[in-house]
C-alpha atoms as a PDB file:
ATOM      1  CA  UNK A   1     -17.207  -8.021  14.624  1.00  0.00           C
ATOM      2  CA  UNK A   2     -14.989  -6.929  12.072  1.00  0.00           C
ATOM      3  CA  UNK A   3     -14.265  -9.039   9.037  1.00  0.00           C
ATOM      4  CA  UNK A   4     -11.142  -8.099   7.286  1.00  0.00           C
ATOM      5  CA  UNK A   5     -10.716 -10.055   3.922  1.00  0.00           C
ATOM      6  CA  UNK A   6      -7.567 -10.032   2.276  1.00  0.00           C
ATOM      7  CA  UNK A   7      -5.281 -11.515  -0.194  1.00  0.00           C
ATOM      8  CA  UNK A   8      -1.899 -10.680   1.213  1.00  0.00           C
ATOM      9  CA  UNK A   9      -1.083 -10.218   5.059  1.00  0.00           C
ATOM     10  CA  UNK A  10       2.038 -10.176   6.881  1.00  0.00           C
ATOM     11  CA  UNK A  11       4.519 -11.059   6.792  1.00  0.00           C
ATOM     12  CA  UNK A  12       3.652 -11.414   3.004  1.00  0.00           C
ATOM     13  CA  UNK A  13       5.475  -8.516   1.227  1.00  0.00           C
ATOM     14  CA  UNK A  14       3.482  -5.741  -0.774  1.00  0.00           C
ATOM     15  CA  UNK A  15       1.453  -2.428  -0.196  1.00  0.00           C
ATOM     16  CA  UNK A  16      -1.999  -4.739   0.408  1.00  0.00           C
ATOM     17  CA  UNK A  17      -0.594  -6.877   3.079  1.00  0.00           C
ATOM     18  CA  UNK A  18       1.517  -3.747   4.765  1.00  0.00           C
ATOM     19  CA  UNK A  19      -2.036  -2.138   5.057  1.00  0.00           C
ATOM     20  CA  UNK A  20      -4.213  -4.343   6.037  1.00  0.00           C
ATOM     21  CA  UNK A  21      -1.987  -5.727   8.564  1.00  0.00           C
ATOM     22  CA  UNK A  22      -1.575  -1.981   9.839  1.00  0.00           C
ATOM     23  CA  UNK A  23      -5.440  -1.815  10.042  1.00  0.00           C
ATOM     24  CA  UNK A  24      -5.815  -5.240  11.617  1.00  0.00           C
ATOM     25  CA  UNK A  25      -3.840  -3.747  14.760  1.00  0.00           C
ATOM     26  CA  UNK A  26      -5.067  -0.371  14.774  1.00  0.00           C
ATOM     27  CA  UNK A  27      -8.806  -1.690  15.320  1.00  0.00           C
ATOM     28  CA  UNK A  28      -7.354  -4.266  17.718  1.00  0.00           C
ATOM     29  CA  UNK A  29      -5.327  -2.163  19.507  1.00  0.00           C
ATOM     30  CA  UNK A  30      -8.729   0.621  19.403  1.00  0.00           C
ATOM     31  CA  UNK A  31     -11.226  -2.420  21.247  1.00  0.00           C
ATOM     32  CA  UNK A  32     -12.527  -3.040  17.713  1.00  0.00           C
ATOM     33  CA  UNK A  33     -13.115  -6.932  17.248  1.00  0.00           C
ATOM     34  CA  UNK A  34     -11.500  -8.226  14.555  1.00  0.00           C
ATOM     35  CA  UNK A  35     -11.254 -11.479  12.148  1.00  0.00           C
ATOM     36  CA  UNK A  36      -8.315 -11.537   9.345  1.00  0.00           C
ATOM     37  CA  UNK A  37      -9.269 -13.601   6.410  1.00  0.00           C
ATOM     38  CA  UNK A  38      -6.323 -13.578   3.927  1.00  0.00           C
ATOM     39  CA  UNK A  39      -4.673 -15.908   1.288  1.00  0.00           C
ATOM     40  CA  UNK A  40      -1.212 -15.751   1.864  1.00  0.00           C
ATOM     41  CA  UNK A  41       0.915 -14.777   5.412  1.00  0.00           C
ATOM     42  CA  UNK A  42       0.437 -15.587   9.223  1.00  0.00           C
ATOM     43  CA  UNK A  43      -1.821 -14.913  11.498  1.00  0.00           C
ATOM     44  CA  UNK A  44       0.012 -12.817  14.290  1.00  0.00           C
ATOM     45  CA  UNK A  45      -1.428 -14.242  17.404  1.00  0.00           C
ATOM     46  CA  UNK A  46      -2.851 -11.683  18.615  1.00  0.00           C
ATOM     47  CA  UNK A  47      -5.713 -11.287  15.784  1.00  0.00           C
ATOM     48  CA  UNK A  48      -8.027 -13.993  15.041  1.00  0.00           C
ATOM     49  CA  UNK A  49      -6.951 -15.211  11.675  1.00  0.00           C
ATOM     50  CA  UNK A  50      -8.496 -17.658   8.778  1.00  0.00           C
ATOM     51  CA  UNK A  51      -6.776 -19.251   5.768  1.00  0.00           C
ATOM     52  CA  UNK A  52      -8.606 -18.503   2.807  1.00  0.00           C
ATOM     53  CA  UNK A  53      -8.455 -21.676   0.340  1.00  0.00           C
ATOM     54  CA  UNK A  54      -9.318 -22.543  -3.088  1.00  0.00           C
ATOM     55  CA  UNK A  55      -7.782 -23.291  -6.769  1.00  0.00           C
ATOM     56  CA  UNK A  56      -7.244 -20.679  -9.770  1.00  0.00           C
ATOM     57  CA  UNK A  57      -7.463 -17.951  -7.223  1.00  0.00           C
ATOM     58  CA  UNK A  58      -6.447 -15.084 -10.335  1.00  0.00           C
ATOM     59  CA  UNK A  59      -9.950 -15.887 -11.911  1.00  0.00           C
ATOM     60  CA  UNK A  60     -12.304 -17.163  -9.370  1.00  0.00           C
ATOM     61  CA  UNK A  61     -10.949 -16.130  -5.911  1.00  0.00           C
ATOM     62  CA  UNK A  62     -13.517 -14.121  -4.665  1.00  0.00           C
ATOM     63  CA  UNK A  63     -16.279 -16.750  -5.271  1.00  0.00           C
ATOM     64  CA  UNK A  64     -13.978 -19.121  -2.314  1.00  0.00           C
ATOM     65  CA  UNK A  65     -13.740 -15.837  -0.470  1.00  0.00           C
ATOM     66  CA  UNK A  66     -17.043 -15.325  -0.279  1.00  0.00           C
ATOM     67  CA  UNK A  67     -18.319 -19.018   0.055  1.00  0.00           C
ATOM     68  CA  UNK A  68     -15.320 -18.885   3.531  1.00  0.00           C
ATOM     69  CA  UNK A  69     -16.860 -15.457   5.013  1.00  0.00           C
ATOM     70  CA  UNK A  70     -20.661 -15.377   4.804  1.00  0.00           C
ATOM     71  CA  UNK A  71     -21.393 -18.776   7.463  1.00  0.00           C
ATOM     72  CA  UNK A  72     -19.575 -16.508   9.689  1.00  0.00           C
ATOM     73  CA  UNK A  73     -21.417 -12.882   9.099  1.00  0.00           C
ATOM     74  CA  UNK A  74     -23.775 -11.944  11.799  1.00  0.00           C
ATOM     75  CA  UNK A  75     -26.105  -9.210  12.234  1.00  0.00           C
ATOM     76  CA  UNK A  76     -24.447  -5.993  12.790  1.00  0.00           C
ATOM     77  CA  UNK A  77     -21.008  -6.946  11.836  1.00  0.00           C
ATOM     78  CA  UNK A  78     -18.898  -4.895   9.265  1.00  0.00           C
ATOM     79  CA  UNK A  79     -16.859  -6.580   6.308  1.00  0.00           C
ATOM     80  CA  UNK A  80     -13.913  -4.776   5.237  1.00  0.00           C
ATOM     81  CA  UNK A  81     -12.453  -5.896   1.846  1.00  0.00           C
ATOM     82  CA  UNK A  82      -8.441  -4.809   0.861  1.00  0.00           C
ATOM     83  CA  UNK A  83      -9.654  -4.820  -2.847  1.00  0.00           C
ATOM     84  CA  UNK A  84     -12.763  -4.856  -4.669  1.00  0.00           C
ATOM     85  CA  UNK A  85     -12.650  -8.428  -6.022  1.00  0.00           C
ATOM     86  CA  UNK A  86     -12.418  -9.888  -2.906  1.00  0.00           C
ATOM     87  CA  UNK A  87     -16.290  -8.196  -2.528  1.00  0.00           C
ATOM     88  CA  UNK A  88     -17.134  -9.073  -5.682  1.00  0.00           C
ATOM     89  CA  UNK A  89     -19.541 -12.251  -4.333  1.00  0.00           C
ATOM     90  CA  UNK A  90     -20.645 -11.267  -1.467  1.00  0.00           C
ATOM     91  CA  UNK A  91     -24.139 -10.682  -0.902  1.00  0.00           C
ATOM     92  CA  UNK A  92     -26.194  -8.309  -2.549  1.00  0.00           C
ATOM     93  CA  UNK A  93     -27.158  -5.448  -0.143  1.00  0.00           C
ATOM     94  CA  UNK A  94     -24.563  -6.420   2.306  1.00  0.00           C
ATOM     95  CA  UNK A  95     -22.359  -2.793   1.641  1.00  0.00           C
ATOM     96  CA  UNK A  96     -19.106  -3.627   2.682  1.00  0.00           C
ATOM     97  CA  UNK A  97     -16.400  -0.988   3.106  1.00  0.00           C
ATOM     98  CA  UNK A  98     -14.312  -1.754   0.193  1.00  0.00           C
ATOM     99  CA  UNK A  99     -10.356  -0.244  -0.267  1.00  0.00           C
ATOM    100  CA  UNK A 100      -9.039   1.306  -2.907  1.00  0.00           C
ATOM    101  CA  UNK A 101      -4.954   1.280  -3.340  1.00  0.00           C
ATOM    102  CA  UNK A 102      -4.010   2.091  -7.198  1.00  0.00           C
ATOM    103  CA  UNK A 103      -3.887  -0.001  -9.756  1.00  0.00           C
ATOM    104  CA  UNK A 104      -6.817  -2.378  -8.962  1.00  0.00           C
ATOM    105  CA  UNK A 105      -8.495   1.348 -10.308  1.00  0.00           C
ATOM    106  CA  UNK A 106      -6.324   2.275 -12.285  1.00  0.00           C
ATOM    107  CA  UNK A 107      -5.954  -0.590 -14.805  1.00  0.00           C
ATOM    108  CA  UNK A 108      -8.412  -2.207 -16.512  1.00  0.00           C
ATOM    109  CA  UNK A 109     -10.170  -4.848 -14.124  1.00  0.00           C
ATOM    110  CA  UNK A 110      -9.284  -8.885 -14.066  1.00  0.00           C
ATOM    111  CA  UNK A 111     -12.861  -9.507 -13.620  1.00  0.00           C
ATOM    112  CA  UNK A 112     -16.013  -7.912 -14.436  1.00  0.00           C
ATOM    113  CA  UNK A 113     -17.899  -6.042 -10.970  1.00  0.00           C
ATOM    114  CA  UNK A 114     -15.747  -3.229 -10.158  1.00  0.00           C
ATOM    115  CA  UNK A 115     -18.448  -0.646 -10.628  1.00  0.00           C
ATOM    116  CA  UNK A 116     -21.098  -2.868  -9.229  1.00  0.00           C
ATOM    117  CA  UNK A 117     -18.814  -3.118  -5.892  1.00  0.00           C
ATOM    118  CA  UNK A 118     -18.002   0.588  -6.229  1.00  0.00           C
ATOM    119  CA  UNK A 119     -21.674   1.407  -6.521  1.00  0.00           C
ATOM    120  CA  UNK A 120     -22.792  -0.678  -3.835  1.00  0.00           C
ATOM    121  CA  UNK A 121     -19.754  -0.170  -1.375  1.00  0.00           C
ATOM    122  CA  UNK A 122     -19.021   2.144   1.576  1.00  0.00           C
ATOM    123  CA  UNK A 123     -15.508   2.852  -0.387  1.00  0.00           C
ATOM    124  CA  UNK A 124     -12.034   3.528   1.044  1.00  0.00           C
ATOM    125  CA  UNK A 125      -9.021   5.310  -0.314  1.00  0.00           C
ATOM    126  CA  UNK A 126      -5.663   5.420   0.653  1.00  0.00           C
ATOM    127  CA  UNK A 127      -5.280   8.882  -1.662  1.00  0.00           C
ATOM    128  CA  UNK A 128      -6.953  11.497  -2.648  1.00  0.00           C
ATOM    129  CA  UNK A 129      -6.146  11.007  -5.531  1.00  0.00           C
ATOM    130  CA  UNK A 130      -7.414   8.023  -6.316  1.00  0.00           C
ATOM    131  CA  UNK A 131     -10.821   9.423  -4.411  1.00  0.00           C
ATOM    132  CA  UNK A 132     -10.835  11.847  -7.752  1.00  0.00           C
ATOM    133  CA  UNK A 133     -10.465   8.760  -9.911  1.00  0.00           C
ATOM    134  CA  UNK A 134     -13.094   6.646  -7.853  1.00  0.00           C
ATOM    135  CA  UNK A 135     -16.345   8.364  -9.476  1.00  0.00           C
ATOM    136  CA  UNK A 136     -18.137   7.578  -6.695  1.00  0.00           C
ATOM    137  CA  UNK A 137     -17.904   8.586  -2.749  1.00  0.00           C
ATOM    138  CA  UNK A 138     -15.359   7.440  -0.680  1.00  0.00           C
ATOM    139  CA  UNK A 139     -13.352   8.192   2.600  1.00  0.00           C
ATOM    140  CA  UNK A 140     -10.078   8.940   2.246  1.00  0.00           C
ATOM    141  CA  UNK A 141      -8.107   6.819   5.529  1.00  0.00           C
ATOM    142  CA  UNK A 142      -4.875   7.741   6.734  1.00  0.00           C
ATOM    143  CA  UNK A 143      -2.523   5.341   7.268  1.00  0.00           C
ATOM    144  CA  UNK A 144      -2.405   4.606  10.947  1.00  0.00           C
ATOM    145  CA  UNK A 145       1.025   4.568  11.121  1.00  0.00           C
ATOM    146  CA  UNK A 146       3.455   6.194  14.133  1.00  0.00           C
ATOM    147  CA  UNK A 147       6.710   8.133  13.824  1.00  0.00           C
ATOM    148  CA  UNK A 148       9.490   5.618  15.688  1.00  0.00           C
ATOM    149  CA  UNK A 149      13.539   6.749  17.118  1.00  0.00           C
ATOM    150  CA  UNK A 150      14.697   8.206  13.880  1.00  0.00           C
ATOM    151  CA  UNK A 151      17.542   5.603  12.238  1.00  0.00           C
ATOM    152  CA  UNK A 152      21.047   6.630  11.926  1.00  0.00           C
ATOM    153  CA  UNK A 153      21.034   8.159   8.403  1.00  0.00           C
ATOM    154  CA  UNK A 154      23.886   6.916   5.874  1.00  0.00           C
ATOM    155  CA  UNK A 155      24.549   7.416   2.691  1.00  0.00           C
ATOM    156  CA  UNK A 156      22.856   5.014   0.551  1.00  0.00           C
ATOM    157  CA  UNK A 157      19.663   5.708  -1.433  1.00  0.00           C
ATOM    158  CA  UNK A 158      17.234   3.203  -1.038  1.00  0.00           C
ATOM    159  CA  UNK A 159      14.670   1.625  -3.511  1.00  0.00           C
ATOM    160  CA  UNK A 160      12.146  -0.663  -1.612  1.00  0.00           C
ATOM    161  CA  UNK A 161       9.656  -1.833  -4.392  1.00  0.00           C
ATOM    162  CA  UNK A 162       9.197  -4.731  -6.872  1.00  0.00           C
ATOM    163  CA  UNK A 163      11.345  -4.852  -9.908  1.00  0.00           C
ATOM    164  CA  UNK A 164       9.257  -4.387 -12.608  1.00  0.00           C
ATOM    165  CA  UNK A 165       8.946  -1.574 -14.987  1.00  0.00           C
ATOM    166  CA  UNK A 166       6.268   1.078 -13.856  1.00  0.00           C
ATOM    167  CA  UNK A 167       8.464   0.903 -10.145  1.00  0.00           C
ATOM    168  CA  UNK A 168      11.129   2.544 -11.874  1.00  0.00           C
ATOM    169  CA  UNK A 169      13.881   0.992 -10.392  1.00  0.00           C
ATOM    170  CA  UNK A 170      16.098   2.067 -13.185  1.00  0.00           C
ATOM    171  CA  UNK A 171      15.317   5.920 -12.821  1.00  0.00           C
ATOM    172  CA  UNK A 172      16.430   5.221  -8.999  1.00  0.00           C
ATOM    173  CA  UNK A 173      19.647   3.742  -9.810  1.00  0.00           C
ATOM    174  CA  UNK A 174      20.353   6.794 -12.396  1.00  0.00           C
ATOM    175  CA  UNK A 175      19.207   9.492  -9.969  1.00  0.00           C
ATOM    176  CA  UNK A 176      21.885   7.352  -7.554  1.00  0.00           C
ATOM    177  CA  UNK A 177      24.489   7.773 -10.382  1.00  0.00           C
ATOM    178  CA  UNK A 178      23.978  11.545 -10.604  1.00  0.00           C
ATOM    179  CA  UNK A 179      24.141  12.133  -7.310  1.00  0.00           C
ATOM    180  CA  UNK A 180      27.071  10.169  -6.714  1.00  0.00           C
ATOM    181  CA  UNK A 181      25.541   7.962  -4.406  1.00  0.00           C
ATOM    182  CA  UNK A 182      25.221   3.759  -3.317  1.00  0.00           C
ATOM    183  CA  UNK A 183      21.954   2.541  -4.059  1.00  0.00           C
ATOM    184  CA  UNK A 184      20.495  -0.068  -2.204  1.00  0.00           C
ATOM    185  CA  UNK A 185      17.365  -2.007  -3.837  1.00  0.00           C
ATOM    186  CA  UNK A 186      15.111  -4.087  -2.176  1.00  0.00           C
ATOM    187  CA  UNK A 187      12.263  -6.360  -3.783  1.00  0.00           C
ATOM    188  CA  UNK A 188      12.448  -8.978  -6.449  1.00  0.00           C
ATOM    189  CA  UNK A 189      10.701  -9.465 -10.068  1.00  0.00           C
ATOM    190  CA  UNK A 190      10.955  -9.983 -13.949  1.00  0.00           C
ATOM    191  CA  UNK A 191      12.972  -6.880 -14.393  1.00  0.00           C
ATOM    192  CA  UNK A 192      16.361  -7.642 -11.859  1.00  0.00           C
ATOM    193  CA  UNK A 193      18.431  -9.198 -14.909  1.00  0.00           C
ATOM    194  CA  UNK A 194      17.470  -5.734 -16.573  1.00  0.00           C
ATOM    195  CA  UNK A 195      18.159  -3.725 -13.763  1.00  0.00           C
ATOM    196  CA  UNK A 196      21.451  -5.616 -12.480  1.00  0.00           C
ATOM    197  CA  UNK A 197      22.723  -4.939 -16.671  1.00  0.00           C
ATOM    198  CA  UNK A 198      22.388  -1.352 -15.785  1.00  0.00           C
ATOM    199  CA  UNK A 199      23.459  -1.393 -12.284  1.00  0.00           C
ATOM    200  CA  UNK A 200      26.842  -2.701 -13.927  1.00  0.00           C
ATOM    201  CA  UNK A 201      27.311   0.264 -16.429  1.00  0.00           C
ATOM    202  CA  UNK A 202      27.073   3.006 -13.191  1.00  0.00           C
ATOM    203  CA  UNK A 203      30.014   4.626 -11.429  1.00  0.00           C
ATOM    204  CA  UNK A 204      28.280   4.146  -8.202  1.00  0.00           C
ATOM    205  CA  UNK A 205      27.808   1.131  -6.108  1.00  0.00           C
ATOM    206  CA  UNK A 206      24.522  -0.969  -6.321  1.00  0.00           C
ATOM    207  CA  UNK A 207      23.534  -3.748  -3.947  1.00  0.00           C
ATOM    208  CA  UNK A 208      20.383  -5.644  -5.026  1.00  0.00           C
ATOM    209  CA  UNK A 209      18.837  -7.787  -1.531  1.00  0.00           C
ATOM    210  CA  UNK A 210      16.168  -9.246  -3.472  1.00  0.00           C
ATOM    211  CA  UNK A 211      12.378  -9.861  -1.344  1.00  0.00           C
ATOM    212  CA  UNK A 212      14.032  -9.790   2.168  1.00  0.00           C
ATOM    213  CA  UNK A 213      11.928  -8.976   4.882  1.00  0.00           C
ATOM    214  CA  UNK A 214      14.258  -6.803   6.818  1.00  0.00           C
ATOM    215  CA  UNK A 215      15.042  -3.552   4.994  1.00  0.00           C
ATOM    216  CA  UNK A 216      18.148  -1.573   5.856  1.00  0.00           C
ATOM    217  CA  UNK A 217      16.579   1.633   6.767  1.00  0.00           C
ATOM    218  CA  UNK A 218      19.721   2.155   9.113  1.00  0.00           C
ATOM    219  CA  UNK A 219      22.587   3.985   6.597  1.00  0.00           C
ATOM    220  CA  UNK A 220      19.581   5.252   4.420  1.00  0.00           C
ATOM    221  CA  UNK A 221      20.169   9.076   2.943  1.00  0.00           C
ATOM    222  CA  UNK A 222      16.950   8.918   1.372  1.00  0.00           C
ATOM    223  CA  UNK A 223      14.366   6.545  -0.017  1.00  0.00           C
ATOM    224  CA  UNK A 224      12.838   7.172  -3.489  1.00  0.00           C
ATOM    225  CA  UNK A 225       9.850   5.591  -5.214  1.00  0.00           C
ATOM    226  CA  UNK A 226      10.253   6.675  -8.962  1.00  0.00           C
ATOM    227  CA  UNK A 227       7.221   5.148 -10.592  1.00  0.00           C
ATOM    228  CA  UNK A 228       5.910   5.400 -13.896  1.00  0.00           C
ATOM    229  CA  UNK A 229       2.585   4.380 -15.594  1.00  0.00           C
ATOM    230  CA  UNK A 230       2.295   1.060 -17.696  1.00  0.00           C
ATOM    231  CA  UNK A 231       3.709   0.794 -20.864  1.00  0.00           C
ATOM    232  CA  UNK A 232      -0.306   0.282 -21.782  1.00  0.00           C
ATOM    233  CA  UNK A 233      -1.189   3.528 -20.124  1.00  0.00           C
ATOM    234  CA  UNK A 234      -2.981   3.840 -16.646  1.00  0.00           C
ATOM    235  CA  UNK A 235      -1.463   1.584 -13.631  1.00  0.00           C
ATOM    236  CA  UNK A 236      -0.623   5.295 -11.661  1.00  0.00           C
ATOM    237  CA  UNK A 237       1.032   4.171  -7.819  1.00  0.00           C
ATOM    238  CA  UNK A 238      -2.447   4.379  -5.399  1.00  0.00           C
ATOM    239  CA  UNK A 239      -0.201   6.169  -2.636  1.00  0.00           C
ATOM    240  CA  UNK A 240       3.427   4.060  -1.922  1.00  0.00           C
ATOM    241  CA  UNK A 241       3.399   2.979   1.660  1.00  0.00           C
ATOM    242  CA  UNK A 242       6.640   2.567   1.848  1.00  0.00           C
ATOM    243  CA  UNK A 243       6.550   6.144   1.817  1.00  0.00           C
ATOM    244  CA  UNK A 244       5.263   6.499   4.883  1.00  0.00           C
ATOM    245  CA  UNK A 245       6.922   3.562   6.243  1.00  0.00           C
ATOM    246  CA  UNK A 246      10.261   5.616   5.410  1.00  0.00           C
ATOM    247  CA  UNK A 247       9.182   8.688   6.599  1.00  0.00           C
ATOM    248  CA  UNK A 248       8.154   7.033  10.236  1.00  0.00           C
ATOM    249  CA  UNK A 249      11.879   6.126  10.444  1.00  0.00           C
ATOM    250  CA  UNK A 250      12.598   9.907  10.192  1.00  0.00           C
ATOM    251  CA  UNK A 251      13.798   8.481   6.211  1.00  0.00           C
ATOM    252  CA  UNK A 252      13.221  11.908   3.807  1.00  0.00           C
ATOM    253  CA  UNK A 253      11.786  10.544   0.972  1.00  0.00           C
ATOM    254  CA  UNK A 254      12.159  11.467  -3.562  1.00  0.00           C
ATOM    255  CA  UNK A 255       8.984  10.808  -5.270  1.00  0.00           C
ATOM    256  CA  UNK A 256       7.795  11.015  -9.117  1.00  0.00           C
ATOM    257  CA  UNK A 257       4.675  13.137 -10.131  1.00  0.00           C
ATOM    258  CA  UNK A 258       2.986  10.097 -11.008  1.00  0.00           C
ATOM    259  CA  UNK A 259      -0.892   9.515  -9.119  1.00  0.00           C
ATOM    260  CA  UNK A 260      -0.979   9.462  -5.539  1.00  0.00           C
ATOM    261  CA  UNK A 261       2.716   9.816  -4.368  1.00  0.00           C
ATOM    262  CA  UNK A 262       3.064  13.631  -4.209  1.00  0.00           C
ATOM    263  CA  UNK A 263       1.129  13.103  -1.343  1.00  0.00           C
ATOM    264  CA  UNK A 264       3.778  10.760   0.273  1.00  0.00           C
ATOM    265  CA  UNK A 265       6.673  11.922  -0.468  1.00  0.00           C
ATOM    266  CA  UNK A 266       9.453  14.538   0.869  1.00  0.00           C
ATOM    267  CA  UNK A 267       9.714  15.962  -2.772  1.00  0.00           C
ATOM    268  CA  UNK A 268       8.988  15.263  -5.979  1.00  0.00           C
ATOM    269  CA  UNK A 269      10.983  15.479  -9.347  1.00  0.00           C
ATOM    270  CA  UNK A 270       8.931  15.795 -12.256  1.00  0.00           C
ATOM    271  CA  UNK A 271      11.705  14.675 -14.364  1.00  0.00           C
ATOM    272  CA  UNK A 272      14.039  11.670 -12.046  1.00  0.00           C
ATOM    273  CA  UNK A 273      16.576  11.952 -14.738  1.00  0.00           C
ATOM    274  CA  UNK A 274      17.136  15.354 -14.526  1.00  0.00           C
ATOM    275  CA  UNK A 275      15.521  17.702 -11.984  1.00  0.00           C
ATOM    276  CA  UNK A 276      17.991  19.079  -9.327  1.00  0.00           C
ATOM    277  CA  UNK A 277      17.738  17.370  -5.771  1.00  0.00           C
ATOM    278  CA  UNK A 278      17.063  19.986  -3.408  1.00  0.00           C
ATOM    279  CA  UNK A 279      18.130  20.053   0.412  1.00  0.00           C
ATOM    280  CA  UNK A 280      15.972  17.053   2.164  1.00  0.00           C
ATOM    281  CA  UNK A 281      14.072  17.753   5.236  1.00  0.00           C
ATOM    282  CA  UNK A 282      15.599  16.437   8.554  1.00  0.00           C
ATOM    283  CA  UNK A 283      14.076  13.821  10.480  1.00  0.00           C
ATOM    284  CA  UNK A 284      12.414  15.850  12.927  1.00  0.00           C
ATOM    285  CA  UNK A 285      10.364  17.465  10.259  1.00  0.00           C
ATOM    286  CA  UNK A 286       9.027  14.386   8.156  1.00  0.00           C
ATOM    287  CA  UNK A 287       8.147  12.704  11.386  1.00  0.00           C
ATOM    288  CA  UNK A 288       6.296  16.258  12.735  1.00  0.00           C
ATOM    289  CA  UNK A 289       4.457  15.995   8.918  1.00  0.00           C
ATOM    290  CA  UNK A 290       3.288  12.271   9.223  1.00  0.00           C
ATOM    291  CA  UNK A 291       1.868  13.084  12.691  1.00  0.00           C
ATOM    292  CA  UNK A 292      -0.131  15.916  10.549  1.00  0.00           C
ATOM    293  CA  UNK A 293      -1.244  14.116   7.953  1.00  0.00           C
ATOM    294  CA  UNK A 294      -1.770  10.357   9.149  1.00  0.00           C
ATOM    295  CA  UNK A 295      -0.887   8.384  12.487  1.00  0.00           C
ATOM    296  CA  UNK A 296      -3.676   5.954  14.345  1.00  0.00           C
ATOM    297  CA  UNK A 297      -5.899   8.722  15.568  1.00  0.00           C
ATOM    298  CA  UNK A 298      -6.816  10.624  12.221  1.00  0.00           C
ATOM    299  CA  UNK A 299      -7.422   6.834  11.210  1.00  0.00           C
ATOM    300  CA  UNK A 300      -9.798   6.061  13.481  1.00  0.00           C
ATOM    301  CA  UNK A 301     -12.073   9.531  13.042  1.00  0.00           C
ATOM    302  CA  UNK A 302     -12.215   8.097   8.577  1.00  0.00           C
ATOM    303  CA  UNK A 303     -12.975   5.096   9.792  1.00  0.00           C
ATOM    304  CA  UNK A 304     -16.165   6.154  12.047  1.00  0.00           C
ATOM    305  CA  UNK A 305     -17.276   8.665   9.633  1.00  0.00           C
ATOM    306  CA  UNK A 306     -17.107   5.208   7.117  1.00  0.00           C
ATOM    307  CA  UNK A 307     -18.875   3.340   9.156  1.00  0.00           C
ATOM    308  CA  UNK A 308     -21.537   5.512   9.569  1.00  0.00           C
ATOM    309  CA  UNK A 309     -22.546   5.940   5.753  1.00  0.00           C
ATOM    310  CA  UNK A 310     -24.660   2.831   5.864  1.00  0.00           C
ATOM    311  CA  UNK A 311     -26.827   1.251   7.940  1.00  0.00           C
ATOM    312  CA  UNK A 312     -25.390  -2.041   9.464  1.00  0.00           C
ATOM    313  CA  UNK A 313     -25.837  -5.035   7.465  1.00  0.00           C
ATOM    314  CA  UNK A 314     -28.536  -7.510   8.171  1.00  0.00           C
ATOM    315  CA  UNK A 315     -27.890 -11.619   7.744  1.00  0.00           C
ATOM    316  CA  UNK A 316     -31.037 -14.072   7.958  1.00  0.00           C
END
């Protein structure tokens, strides 16, 4: 059996929940068994799924996790955590495989552990270049993830992505400016007042949809994910799935040189404010790169060369 723990599952929004409900249904779909443990979204159904309880979940959550999961551990099972805290209690010894998305490295840790998890993990990254930053071994995993009938494309460029400042929601809405395009943004957060005062002073459209869960990839021209680091330094983007998630829809996609998303995107722009746009790939050419580079198969081969780093854990 597979334990998946998690904070965030679908239909919860967020990189975390996009990705471990994408792994959930790859190692279903592959024969693996799997349980979902997560604190917020809905089990789908098909995967067995537990509610994960407990109070002040920012400071102590991975003691409840941990107090939930180990009655059910057996022998020869694997535990797969979406972040390191969620590890952080479990059993010394037990090596779980432990992912690694961005900032939970990047930034200075909520709790103390990470390098004791690190250290005693069978780790997972969804970049390379947060493998460099690890300091220990890991895996890199592709995102199991499969090109779908391309979407009409439009004219709008989209920003799907929480409104807060290291996004960089504002550098999408003045690339959208420069280019003369509508700008669509999805996601909610501190900075929309912000963002909405700037959207006004633009000679281009802006529509904001707040958190909705159905994104208008139909009409798209491209998608961009413009992020900076925090204002305190560190917090680099892990990856952006939405990247990916863009580029399955045959979406071309404008990144920022900023940790793990030149390996996502269509093209980058050192400078969003004022590095020319070049000609964007067509659809038939960022699907025939995400078959390349990630997809459910190249998933599958990280995850058995994962698995087999350790020996399989042992419970009294």
């Amino acid at each position: 059996m597979i334990h998946l723990i998690t904070s965030e599952f679908p239909p919860f929004p967020g990189g975390v929940a996009t990705w471990s409900g994408a792994v959930a249904r790859a190692l279903h779909e592959a024969g693996r068994p799997v349980r979902v443990y997560a604190r917020w979204g809905e089990g789908d159904g098909v995967v067995p799924f537990t509610r994960l309880w407990g109070r002040s979940w920012n400071r102590v959550g991975h003691h409840f996790t941990a107090w939930q999961v180990r009655p059910r551990l057996r022998s020869g099972d694997t535990v797969l955590a979406s972040t390191w805290p969620l590890a952080a209690a479990l059993p010394a010894g037990l090596s779980p495989l432990v992912a690694w998305h961005g900032s939970d490295l990047t930034r200075p840790a909520a709790i103390a552990g990470r390098e004791r998890v690190r250290d005693g993990a069978r780790n997972l990254v969804v970049s390379r270049f947060l493998g460099e930053r690890l300091g220990a071994a890991a895996t890199w995993l592709p995102f199991p993830i499969e090109p779908m009938t391309p979407v009409v494309r439009g004219e709008a460029l989209l920003s799907v992505a929480r409104l807060v400042k290291s996004k960089g929601v504002d550098r999408v809405l003045r690339l959208g400016a420069r280019l003369g395009r509508p700008v669509v943004v999805v996601g909610e957060g501190p900075e929309r007042g912000a963002l909405e005062a700037l959207a006004a002073t633009l000679p281009v459209p802006v529509s904001f949809l707040g958190a909705t869960r159905e994104v208008p990839w139909a009409g798209t021209w491209a998608l961009a994910l413009l992020s900076r680091p925090h204002e305190e330094g560190g917090g680099e983007e892990g990856l952006g799935l939405v990247l990916l998630e863009a580029a399955a829809r045959g979406i071309p996609t404008l990144g920022s040189a900023v940790g793990g998303i030149p390996e996502a995107a269509s093209v980058v722009l050192a400078d969003p404010d004022s590095d020319a746009v070049p000609t964007l790939p067509g659809a038939s050419e960022v699907q025939d790169w995400l078959r390349r580079t990630h997809g459910t198969e190249r998933f599958l081969e990280a995850w058995e060369r994962a698995q087999s780093l350790a020996p399989e854990i042992q419970v009294e």
